[in-house]
Protein backbone atom coordinates (compact mmCIF):
# COMPACT_ATOMS: atom_id res chain seq x y z
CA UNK A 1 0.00 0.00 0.00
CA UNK A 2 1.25 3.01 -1.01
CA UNK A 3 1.48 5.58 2.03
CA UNK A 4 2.63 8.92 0.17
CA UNK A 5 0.59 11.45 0.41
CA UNK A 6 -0.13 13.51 -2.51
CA UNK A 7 0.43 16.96 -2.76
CA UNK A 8 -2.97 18.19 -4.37
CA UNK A 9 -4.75 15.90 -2.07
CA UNK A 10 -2.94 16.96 1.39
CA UNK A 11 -4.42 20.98 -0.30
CA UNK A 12 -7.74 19.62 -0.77
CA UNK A 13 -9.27 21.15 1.92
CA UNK A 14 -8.40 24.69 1.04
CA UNK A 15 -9.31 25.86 -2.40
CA UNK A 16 -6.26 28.08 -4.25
CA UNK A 17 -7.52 30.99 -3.75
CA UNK A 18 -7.73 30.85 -0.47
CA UNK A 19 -3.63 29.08 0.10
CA UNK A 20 -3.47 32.73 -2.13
CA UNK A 21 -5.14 34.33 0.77
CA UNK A 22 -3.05 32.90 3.38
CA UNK A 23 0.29 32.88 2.00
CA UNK A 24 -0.46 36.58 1.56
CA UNK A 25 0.16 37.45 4.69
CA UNK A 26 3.54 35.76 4.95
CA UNK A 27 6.68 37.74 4.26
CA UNK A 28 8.60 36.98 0.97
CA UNK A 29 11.50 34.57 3.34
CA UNK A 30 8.44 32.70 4.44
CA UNK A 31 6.53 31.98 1.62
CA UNK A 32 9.60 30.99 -0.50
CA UNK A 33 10.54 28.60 2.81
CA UNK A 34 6.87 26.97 2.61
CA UNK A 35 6.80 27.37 -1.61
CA UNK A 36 9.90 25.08 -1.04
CA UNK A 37 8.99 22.41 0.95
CA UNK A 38 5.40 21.36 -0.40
CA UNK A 39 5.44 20.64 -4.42
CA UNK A 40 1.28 21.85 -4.13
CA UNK A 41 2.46 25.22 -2.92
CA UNK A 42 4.80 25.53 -5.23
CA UNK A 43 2.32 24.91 -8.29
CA UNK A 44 0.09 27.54 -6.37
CA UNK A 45 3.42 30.20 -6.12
CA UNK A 46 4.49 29.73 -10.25
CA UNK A 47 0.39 30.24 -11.16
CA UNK A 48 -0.10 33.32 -8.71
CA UNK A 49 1.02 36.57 -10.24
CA UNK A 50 0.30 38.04 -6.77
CA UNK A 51 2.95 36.43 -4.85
CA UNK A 52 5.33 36.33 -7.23
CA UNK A 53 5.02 40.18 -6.60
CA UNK A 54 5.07 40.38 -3.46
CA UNK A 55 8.59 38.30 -3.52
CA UNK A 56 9.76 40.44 -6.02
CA UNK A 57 8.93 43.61 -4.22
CA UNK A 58 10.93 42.51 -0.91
CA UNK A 59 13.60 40.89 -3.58
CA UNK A 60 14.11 44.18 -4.82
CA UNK A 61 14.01 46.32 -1.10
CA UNK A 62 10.97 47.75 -2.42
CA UNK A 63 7.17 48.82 -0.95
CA UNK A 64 3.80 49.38 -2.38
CA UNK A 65 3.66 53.12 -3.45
CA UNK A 66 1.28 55.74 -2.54
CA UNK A 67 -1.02 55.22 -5.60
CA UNK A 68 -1.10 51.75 -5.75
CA UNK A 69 -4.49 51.13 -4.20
CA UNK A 70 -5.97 53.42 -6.65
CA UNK A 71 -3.80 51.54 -9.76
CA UNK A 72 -5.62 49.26 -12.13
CA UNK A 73 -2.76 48.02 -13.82
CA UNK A 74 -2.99 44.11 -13.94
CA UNK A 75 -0.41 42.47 -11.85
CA UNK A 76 0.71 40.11 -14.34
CA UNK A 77 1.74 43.93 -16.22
CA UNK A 78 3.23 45.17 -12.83
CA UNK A 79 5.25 41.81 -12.09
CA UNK A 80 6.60 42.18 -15.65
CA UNK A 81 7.89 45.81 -14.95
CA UNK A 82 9.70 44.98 -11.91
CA UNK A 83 11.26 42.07 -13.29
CA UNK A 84 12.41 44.54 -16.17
CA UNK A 85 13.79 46.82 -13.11
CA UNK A 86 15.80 43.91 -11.92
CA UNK A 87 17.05 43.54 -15.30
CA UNK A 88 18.09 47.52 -16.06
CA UNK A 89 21.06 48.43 -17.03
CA UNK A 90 20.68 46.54 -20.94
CA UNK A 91 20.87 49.88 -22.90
CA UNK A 92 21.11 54.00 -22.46
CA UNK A 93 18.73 56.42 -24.12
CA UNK A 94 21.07 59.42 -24.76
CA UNK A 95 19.06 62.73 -24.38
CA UNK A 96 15.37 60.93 -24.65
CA UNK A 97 14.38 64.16 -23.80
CA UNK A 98 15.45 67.95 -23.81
CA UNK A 99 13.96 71.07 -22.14
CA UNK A 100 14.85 74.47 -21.97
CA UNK A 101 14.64 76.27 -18.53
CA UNK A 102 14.07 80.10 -18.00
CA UNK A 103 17.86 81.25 -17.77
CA UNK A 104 19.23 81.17 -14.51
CA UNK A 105 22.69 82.05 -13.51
CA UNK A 106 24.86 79.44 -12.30
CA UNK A 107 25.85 81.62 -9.32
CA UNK A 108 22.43 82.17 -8.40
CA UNK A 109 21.03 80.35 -5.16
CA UNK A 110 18.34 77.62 -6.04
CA UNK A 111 16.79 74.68 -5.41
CA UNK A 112 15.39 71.97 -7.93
CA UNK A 113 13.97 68.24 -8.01
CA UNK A 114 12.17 66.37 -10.59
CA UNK A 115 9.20 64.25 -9.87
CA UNK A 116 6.87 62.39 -12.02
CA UNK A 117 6.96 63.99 -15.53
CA UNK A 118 8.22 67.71 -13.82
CA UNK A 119 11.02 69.97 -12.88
CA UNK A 120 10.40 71.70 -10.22
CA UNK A 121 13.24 74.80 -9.47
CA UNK A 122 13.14 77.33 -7.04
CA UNK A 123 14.92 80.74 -7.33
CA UNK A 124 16.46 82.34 -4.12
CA UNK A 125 16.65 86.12 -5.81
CA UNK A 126 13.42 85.97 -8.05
CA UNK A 127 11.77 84.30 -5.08
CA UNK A 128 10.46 82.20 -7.85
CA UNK A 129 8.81 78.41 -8.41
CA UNK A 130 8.72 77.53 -11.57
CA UNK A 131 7.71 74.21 -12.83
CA UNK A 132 8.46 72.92 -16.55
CA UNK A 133 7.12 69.78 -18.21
CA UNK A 134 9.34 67.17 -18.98
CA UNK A 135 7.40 65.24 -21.56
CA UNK A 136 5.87 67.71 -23.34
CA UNK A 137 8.79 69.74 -23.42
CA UNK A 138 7.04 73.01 -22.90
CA UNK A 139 9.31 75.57 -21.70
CA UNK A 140 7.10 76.92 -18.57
CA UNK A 141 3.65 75.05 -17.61
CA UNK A 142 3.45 77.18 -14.61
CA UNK A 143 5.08 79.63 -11.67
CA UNK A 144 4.48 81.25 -8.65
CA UNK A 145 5.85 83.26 -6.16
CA UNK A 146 6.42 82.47 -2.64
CA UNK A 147 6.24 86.05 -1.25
CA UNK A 148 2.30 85.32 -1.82
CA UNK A 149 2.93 83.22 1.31
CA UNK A 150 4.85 85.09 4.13
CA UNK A 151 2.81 88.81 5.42
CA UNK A 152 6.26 90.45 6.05
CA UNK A 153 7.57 91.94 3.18
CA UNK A 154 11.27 92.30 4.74
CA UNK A 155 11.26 88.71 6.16
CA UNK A 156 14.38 86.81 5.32
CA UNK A 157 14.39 83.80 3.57
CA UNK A 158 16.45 81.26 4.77
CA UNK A 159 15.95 77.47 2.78
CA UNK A 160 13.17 75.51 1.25
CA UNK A 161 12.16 71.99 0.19
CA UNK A 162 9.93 70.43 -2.46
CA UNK A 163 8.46 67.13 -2.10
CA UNK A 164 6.74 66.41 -5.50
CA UNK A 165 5.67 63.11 -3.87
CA UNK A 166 3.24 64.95 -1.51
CA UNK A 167 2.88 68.12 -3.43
CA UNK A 168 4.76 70.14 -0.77
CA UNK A 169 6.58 73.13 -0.68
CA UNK A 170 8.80 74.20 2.28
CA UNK A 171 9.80 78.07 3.11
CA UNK A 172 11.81 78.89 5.88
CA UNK A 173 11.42 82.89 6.86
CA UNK A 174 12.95 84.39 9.75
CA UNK A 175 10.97 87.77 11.04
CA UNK A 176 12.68 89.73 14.08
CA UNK A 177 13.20 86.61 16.32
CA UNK A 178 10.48 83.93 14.66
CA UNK A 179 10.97 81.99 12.52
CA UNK A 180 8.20 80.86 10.45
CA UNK A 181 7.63 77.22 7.56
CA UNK A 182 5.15 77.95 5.11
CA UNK A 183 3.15 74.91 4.04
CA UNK A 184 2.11 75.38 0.44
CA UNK A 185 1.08 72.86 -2.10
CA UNK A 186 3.88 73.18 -5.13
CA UNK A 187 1.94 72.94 -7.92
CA UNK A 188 -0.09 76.41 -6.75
CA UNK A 189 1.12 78.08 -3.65
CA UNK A 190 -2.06 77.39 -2.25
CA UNK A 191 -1.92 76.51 1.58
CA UNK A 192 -0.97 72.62 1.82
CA UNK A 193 -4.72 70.88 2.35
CA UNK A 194 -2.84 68.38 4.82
CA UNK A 195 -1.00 70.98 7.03
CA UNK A 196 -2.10 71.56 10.47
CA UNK A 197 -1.52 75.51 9.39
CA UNK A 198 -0.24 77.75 7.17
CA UNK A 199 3.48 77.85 8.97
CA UNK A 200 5.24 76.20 11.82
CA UNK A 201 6.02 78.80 14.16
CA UNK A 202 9.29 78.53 16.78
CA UNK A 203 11.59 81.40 18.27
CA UNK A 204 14.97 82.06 16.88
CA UNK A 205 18.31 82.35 18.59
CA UNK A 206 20.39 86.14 17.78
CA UNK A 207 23.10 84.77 15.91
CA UNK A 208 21.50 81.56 14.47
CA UNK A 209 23.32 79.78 10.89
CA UNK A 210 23.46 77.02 8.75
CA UNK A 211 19.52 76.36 8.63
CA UNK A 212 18.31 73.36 6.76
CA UNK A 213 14.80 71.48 6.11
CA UNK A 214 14.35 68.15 5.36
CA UNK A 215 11.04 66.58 5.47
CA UNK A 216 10.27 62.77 5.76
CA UNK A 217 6.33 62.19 5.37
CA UNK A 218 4.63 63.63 8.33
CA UNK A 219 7.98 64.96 9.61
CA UNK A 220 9.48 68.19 8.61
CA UNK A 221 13.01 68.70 10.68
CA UNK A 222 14.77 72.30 10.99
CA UNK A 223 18.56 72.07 12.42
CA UNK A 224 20.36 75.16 12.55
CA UNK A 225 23.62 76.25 14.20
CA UNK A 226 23.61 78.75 17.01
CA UNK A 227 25.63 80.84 19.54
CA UNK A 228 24.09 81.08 23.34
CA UNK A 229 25.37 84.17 25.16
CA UNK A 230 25.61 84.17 28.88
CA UNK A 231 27.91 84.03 31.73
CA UNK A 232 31.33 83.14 30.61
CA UNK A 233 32.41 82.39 26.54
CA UNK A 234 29.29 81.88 24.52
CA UNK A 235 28.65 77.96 23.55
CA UNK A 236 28.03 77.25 19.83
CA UNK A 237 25.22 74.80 19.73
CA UNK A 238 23.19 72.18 17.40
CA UNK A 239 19.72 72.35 17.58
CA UNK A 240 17.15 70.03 15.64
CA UNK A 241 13.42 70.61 15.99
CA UNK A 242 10.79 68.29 14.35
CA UNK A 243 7.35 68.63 13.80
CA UNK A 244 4.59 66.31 12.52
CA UNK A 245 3.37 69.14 9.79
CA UNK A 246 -0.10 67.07 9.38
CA UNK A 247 -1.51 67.43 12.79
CA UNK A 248 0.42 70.31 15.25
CA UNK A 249 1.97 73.89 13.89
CA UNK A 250 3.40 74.53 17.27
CA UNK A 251 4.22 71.22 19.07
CA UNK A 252 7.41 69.76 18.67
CA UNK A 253 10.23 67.49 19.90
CA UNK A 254 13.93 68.72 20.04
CA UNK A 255 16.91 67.62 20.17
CA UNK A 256 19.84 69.91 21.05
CA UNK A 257 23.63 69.66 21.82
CA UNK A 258 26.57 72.09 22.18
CA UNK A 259 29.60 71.67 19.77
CA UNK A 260 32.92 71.30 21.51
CA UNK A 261 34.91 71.37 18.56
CA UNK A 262 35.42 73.60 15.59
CA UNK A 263 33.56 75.27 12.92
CA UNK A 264 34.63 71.95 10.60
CA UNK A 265 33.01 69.79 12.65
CA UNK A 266 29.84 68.51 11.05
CA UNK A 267 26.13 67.63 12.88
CA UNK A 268 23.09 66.77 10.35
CA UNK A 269 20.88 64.50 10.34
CA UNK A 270 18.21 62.05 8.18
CA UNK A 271 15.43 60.44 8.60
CA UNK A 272 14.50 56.37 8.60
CA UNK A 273 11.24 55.92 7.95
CA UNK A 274 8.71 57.72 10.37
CA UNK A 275 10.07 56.69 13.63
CA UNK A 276 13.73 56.89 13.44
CA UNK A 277 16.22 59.35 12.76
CA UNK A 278 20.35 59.25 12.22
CA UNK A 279 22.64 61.82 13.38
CA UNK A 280 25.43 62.80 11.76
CA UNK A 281 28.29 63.72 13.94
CA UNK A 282 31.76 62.14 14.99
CA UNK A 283 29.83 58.70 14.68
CA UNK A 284 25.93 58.06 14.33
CA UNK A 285 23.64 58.00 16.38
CA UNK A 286 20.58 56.59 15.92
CA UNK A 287 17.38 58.00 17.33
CA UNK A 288 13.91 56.61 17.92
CA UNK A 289 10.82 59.38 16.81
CA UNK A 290 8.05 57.42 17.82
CA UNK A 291 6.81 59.51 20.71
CA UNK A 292 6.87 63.22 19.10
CA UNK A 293 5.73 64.18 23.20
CA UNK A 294 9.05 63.30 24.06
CA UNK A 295 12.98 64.05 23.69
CA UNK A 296 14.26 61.66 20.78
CA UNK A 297 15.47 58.42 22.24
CA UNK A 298 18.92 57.38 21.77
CA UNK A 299 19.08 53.88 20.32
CA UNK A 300 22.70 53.33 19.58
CA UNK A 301 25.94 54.73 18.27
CA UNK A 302 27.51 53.29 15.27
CA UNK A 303 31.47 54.06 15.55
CA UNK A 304 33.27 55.24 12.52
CA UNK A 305 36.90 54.52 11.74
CA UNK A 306 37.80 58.02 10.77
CA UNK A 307 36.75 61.46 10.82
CA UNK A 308 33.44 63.42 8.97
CA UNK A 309 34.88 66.22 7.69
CA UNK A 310 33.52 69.19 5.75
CA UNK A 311 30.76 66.08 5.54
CA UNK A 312 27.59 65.96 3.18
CA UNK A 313 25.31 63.41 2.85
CA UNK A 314 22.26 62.34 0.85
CA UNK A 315 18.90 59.88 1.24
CA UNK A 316 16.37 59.97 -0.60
CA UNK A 317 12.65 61.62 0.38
CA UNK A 318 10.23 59.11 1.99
CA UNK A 319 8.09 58.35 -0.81
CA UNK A 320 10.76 58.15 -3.58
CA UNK A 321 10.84 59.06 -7.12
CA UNK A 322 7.18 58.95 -9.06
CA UNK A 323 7.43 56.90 -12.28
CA UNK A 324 6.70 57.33 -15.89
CA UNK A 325 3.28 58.73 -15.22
CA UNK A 326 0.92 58.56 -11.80
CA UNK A 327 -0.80 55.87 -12.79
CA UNK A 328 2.23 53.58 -12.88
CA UNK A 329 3.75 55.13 -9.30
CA UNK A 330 3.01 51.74 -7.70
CA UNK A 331 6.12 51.03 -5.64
CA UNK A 332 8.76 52.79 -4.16
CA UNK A 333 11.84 52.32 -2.02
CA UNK A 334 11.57 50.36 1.38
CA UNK A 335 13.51 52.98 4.32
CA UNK A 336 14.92 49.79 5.14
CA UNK A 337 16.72 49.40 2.42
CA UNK A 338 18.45 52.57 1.03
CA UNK A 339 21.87 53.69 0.77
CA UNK A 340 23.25 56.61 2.93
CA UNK A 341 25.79 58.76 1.10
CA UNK A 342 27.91 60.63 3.37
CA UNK A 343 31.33 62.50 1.88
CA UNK A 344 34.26 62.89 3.50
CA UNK A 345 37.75 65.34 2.94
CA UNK A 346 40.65 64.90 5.23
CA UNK A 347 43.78 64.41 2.91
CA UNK A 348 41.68 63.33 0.40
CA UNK A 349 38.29 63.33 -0.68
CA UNK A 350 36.18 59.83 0.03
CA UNK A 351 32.67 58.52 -0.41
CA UNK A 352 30.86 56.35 1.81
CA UNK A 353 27.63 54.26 1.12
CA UNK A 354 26.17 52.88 3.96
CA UNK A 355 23.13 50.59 3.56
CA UNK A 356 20.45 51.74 5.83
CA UNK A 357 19.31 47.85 6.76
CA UNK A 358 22.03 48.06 9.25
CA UNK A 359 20.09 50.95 11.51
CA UNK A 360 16.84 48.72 11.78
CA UNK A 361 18.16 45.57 12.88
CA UNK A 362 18.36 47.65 16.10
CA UNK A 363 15.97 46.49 18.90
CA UNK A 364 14.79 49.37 20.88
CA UNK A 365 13.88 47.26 23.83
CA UNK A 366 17.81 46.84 24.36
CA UNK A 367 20.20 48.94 26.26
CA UNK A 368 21.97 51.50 24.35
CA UNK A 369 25.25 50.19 23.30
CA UNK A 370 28.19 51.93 21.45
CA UNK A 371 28.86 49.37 17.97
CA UNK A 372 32.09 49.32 16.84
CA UNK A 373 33.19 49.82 13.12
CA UNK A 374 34.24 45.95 12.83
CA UNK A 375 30.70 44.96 13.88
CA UNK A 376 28.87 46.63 11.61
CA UNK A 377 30.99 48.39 9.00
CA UNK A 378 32.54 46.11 6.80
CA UNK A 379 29.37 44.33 5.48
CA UNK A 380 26.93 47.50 5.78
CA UNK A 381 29.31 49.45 3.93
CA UNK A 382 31.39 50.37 0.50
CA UNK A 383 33.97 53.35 0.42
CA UNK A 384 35.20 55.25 -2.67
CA UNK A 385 38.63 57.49 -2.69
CA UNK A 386 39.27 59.94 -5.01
CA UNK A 387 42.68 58.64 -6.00
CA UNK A 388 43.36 61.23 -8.68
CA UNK A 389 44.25 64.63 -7.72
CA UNK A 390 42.32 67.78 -8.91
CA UNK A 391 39.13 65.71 -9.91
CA UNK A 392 35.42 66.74 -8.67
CA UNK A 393 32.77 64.30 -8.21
CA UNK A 394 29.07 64.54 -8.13
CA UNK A 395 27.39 62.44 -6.02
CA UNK A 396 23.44 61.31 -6.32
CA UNK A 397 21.62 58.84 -4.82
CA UNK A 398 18.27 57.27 -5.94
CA UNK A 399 17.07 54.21 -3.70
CA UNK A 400 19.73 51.44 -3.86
CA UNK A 401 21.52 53.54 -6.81
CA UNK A 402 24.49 55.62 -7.01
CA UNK A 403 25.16 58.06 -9.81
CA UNK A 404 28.87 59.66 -9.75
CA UNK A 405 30.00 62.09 -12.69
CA UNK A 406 33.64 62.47 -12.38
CA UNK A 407 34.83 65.84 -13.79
CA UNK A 408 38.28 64.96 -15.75
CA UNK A 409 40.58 67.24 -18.18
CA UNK A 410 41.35 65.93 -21.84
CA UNK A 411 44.93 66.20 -23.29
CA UNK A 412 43.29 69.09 -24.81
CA UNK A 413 42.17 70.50 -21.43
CA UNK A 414 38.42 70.62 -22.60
CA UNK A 415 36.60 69.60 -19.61
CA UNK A 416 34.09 66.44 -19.88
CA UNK A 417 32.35 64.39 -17.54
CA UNK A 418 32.48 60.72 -16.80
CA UNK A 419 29.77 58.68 -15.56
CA UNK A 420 29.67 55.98 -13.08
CA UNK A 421 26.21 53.74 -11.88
CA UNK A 422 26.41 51.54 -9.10
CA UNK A 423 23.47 48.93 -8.42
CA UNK A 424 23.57 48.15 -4.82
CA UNK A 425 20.62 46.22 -4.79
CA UNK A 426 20.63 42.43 -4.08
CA UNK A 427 18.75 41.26 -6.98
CA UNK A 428 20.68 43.31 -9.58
CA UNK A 429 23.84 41.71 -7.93
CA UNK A 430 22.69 38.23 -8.35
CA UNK A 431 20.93 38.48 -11.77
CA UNK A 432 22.90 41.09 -13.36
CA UNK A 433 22.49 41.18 -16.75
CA UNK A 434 23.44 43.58 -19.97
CA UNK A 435 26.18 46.73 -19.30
CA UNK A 436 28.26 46.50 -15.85
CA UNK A 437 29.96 44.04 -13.92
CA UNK A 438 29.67 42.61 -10.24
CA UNK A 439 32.10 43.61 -7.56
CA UNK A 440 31.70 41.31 -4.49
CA UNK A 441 35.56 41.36 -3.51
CA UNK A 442 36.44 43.43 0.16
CA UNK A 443 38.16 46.73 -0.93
CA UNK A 444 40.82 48.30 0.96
CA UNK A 445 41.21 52.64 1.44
CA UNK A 446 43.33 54.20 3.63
CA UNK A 447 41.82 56.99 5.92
CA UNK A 448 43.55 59.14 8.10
CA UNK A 449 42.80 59.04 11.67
CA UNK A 450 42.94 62.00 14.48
CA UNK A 451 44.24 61.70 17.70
CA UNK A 452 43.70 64.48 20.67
CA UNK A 453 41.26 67.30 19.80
CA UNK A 454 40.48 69.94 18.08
CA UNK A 455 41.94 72.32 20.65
CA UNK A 456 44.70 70.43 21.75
CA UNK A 457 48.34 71.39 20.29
CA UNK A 458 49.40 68.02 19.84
CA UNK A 459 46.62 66.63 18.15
CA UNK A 460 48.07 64.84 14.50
CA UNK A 461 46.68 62.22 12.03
CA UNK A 462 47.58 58.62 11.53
CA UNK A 463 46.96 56.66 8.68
CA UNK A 464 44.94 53.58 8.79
CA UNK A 465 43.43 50.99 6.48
CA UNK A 466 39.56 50.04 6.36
CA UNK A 467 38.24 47.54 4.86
CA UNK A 468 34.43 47.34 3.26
CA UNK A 469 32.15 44.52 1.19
CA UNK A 470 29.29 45.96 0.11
CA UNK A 471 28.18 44.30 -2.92
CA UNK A 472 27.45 46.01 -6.23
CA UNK A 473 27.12 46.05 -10.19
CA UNK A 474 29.15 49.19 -11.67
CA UNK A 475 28.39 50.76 -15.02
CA UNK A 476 31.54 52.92 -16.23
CA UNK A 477 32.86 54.49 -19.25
CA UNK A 478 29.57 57.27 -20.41
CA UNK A 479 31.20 60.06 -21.11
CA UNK A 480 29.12 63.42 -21.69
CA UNK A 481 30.71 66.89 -22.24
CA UNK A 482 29.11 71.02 -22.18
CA UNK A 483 28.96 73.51 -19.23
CA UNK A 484 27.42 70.80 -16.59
CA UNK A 485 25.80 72.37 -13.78
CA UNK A 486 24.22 69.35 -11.63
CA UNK A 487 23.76 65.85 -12.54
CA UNK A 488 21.36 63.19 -10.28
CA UNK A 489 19.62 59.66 -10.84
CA UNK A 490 15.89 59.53 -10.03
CA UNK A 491 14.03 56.39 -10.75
CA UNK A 492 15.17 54.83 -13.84
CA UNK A 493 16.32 58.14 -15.82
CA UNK A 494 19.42 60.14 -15.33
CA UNK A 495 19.14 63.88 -15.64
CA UNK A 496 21.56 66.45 -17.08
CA UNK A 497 21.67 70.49 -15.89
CA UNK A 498 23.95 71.77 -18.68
CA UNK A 499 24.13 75.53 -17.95
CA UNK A 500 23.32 78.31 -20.54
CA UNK A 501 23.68 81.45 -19.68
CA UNK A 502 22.62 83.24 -23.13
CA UNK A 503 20.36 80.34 -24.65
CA UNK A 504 18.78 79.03 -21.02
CA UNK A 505 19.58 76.25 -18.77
CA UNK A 506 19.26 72.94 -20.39
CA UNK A 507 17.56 69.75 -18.99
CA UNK A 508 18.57 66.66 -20.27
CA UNK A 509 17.31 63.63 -19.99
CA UNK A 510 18.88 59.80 -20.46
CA UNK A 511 16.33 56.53 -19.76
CA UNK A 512 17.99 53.21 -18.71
CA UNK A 513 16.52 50.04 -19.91
């Protein structure tokens, strides 16, 4: 007698669609572990377009985007375009599109992003927004001045920040000692429909610096440098206050902290999803943001091997880049799986991508512990040097992808521009296909290391060697050439800001397949 039992027979008493159901609410690890084990669940998995894409979506660090409830794309179609994401990389579009901008001067102060099928670019001295259409190629569909927003005509404006993802545009004014964020929608100026308010009010400091907005979903953040006068030498301090835009205008948590060292020293900060935040500072520290009533909680503090000077660094906005058109904006990156940029210039310049997974496999029931480099570093983290001298590098990030232009000199000193793409994401590493190749071997940069302080006469630098494994797929060798302005990745298109100072700035713009 033949004891084996079958595997349609031991799923008899569930019909598919409900093993569908079920397996739905497993996470991609667990449905591959059961699609594995039981041939019936596996017929199931290869016949279900819906769990195929939801292994795909964790496969590629991805989430369901803002718009996908509303999408009524078929899933087989959806599945199909992320597999083609996994797959990019085949071929360049060279200059699939071209727009001319309203001239603006190279020198002048502003702020742009793209988003969806739009440039959005904000002009500190016209006090301008104008957005231009990439697709149609029109040379202004519409602009608008903030001035409409803020009632004091000789208020000083300090920074902005456009989130075409949420329609949201950012003002910072400082009036006497307020300062005041304007909530506007960026396609009008119109008062955002979310916001708790027109403007987030808080007081200001006398001598206050170095303000910057970022905003993370419901969070908009303001850190600014200050100096506190009273009894003694006046303390230069840090100061970070974050508000959740949608539902208070006036209540706030803050984190503060005085500066002990010098001007060069760097504090900013990011944030990881909606309940943690990273500060960047001698090392980072990682913050919890779950209970806006309360002081940010420390969580840890990831060590670094060497110091962050003259430091910048980059992550991408909470909900990501919009795709081809709204309809098809149906994922977007998971916070869990990004890449932190942050650049570094001691003796030379260096950049280092750190993949954000590393910040939440952090419990926050467990005592706060410092984490040295060797513990988390070397897996969690790639680093770049600039090994030849006098070169400039861009640096853009886009979800799990790096864009560098390296600015070089011909034997005919013309300058040009050399492109570099790096894949960071797991699937393109394992099923890389087309342009590029895979770099899985440990790299080795040396980094010079202080020792005493900043104040201290005998403080000096050692060298020391670091080692990091992050793996990757690097496209090389696309050269482009003209007056280049700015240059950044969003989505699967690179973008081009040649400058033109008599015949108007000049977007263009390169699709990868």
């Amino acid at each position: 007698m033949n004891h084996e039992i079958k595997p349609k027979s031991a799923l008899s008493f569930l019909a598919d669609e409900l093993w569908v159901y079920v397996l739905g609410f497993l996470s991609c690890r667990d449905i591959l572990r059961c699609t594995s084990v039981c041939k019936g669940l596996h017929q199931i998995y290869m016949s279900c377009s819906e769990l195929q894409y939801i292994v795909e979506l964790s496969g590629q660090c991805l989430l369901p985007g803002i718009s996908s409830t509303d999408d009524r794309t078929p899933i087989s179609k959806r599945l199909q375009r992320l597999r083609d994401k996994a797959h990019a990389w085949l071929k360049f579009d060279a200059y699939a599109f071209q727009i001319v901008i309203p001239s603006v001067s190279v020198a002048a102060m502003q702020t742009y992003v793209t988003g969806g099928e739009h440039f959005y670019l904000w002009n500190y001295y016209d006090n301008l927004v104008t957005i231009s259409s990439i697709l149609s190629q029109r040379t202004i569909e519409h602009h608008w001045s903030p001035r409409t927003l803020c009632p004091f005509p000789m208020a000083e404006r300090r920074d902005v920040l456009m989130d075409p993802a949420q329609n949201l545009f950012a003002i910072t004014y400082g009036v006497d000692r307020m300062t005041y964020i304007y909530l506007a929608t960026l396609d009008d100026g119109c008062v955002h429909p979310h916001a708790a308010g027109p403007a987030l009010v808080l007081e200001s400091p006398v001598h206050e610096w170095q303000v910057k907005l970022q905003c993370y979903g419901r969070h908009i953040g303001l850190s600014r440098r200050f100096c506190t006068r009273g009894v003694g030498t006046p303390s230069l301090m840090w100061q970070l206050q974050i508000w959740d835009w949608q539902h208070s205008t006036t209540l706030s948590t803050v984190l503060s902290s005085s500066i002990q060292t010098t001007f060069r020293t760097p504090t900013s900060f990011c944030f990881l999803g909606n309940d943690r935040l990273l500060v960047v500072a001698d090392n980072l520290k990682l913050y919890s943001i779950k209970d806006m009533s309360e002081t940010p909680r420390l969580l840890a503090c990831f060590l670094l091997p060497f110091p962050l000077v003259d430091t910048e660094h980059y992550l991408p906005p909470m909900h990501g880049s919009q795709l081809r058109t709204q309809a098809q904006s149906v994922y977007t990156s998971d916070p869990e799986h990004r890449l932190l940029c942050l650049t570094s210039s001691i003796d030379k310049p260096m950049i280092c991508l750190i993949s954000t997974k590393v910040f939440f496999d952090i419990d926050e029931a467990t005592a706060i512990t410092l984490i040295p480099w060797n513990h988390w570093g070397p897996r969690h983290v790639r680093i770049f040097e600039q090994k030849v001298a006098d070169v400039s590098t861009i640096t853009h990030v886009s979800g799990n992808r790096v864009l560098l232009a390296d600015k070089m000199m011909s034997e005919r000193y013309v300058e040009y521009y050399k492109l570099r793409m790096l894949d960071f994401s797991p699937l393109a590493v394992t099923n890389r296909r087309g342009l590029g190749r895979v770099v899985k071997e440990r790299s080795t940069v040396t980094v010079a290391v202080q020792r005493g302080s900043w104040d201290d006469k005998s403080m000096y630098y050692h060298h020391s060697t670091v080692e990091t494994a992050l793996p990757y797929v690097e496209v090389v060798d696309w050269k482009i050439s003209g007056p280049l302005q700015d240059v950044w990745i969003d989505g699967d298109r690179i973008y081009l800001l040649l400058d033109g100072s008599y015949r108007g700035t000049k977007l263009e713009v390169i699709d990868i397949y």
